[in-house]
Protein backbone atom coordinates (compact mmCIF):
# COMPACT_ATOMS: atom_id res chain seq x y z
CA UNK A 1 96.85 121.61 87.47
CA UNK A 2 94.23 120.58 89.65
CA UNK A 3 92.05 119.51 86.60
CA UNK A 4 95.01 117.61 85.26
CA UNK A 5 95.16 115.35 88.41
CA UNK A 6 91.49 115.07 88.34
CA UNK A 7 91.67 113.54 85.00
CA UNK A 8 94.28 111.66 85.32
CA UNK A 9 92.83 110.23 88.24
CA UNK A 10 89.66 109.12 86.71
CA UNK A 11 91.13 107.64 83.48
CA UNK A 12 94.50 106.05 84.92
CA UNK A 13 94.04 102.83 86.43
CA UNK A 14 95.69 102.61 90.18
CA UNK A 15 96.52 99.42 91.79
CA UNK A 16 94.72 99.19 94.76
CA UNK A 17 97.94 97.38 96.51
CA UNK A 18 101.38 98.77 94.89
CA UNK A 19 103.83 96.47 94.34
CA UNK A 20 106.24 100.20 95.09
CA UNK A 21 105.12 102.63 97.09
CA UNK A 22 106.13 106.23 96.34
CA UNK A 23 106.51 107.51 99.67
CA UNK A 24 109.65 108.65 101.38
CA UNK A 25 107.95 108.99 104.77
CA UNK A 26 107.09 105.40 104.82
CA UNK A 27 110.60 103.83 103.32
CA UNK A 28 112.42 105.92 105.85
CA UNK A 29 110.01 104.62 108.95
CA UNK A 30 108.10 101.80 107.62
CA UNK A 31 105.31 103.89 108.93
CA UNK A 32 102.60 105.15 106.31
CA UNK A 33 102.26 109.14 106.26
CA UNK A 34 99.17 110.96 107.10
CA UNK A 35 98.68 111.06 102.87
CA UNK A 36 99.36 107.48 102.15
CA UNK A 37 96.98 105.87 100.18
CA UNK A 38 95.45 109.28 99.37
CA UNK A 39 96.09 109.36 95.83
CA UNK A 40 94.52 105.84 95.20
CA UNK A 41 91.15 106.49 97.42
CA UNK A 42 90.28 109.48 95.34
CA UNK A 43 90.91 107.52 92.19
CA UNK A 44 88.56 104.90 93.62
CA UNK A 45 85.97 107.75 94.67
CA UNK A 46 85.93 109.57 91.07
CA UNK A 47 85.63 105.53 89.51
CA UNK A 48 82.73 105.28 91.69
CA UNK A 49 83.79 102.81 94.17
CA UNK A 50 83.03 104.63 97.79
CA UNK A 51 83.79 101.55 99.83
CA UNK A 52 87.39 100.92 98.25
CA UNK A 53 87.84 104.79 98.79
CA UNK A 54 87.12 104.95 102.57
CA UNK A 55 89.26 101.84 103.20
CA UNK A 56 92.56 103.09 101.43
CA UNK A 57 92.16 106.37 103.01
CA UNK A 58 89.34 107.68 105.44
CA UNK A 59 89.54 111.01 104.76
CA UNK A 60 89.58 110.70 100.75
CA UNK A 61 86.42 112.26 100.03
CA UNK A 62 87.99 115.43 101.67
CA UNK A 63 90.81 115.76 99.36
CA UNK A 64 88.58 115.10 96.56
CA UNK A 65 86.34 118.04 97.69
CA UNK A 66 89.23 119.86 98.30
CA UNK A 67 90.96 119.40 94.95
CA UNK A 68 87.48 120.08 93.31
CA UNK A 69 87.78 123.40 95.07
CA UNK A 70 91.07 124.51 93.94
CA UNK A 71 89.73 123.07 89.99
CA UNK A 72 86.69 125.36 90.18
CA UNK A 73 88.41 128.56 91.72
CA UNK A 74 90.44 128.14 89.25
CA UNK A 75 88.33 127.44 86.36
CA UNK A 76 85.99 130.76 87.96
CA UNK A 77 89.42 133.12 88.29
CA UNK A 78 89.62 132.63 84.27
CA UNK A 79 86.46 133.28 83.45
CA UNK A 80 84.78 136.18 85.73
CA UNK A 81 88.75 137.65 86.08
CA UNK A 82 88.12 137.85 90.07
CA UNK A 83 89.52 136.69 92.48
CA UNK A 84 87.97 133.32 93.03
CA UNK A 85 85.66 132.44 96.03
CA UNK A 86 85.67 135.98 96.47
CA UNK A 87 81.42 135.18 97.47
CA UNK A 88 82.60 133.27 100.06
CA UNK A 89 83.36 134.59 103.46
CA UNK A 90 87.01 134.07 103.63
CA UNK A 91 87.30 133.60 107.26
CA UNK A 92 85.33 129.77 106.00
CA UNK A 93 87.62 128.66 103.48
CA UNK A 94 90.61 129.69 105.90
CA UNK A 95 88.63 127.28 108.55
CA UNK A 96 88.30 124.39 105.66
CA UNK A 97 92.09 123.94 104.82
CA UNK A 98 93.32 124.34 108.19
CA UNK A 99 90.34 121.85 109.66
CA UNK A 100 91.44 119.70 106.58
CA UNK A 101 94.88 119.90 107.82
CA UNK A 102 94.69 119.19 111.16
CA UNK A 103 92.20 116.14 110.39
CA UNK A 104 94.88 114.76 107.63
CA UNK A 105 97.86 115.24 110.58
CA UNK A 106 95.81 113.53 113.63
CA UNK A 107 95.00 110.80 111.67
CA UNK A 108 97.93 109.96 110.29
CA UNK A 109 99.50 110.53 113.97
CA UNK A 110 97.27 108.18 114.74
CA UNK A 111 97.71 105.57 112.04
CA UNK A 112 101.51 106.31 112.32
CA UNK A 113 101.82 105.80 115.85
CA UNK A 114 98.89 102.96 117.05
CA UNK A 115 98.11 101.28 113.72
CA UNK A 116 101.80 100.55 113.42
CA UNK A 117 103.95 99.55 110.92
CA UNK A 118 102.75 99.02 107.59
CA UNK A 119 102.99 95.41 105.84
């Protein structure tokens, strides 16, 4: 699945500025969530365009490395038919995802609350 949205990432062209936006958070509030504009700044990063990235969504290059973790665990599961990241220490990757989800909620606490509402 992971690979899937990979692809799709890098071969579908995003609009940088949607004319719809798909998220429920921000039609309910008029507030963006802490994910909005996730899915176009890693589109932007795997096209090659960093500075794009970083100004749709700071913490894009995260949830690229993060979805690049779940593709290659996956990809390593099927092929040595262990348990993947089973090298790693797993107290680590339990500190990754929850840092990475604590960053992704206090900054879009922050953007949600002092940015204020999205145009």
């Amino acid at each position: 699945i992971s690979g899937s949205i990979l692809m799709l990432l890098a071969l579908v062209p995003i609009p940088s500025e949607p004319q719809l936006s798909l998220c429920g958070f921000l039609w309910l509030t008029g507030r963006p969530c802490p994910f909005c504009g996730i899915t176009r700044g890693v589109s932007c990063l795997l096209k090659g365009d960093i500075a794009l990235a970083l100004t749709l969504h700071p913490l894009s290059p995260l949830a690229l490395v993060a979805l690049l973790m779940l593709f290659l665990g996956g990809l390593m599961r099927i092929v040595s038919k262990k348990e993947a990241w089973a090298c790693l220490p797993q107290k680590a990757l339990h500190r990754f995802w929850v840092g990475s989800l604590v960053l992704f909620l206090a900054h879009g606490a922050w953007r949600s609350f002092y940015v204020g509402k999205h145009s």
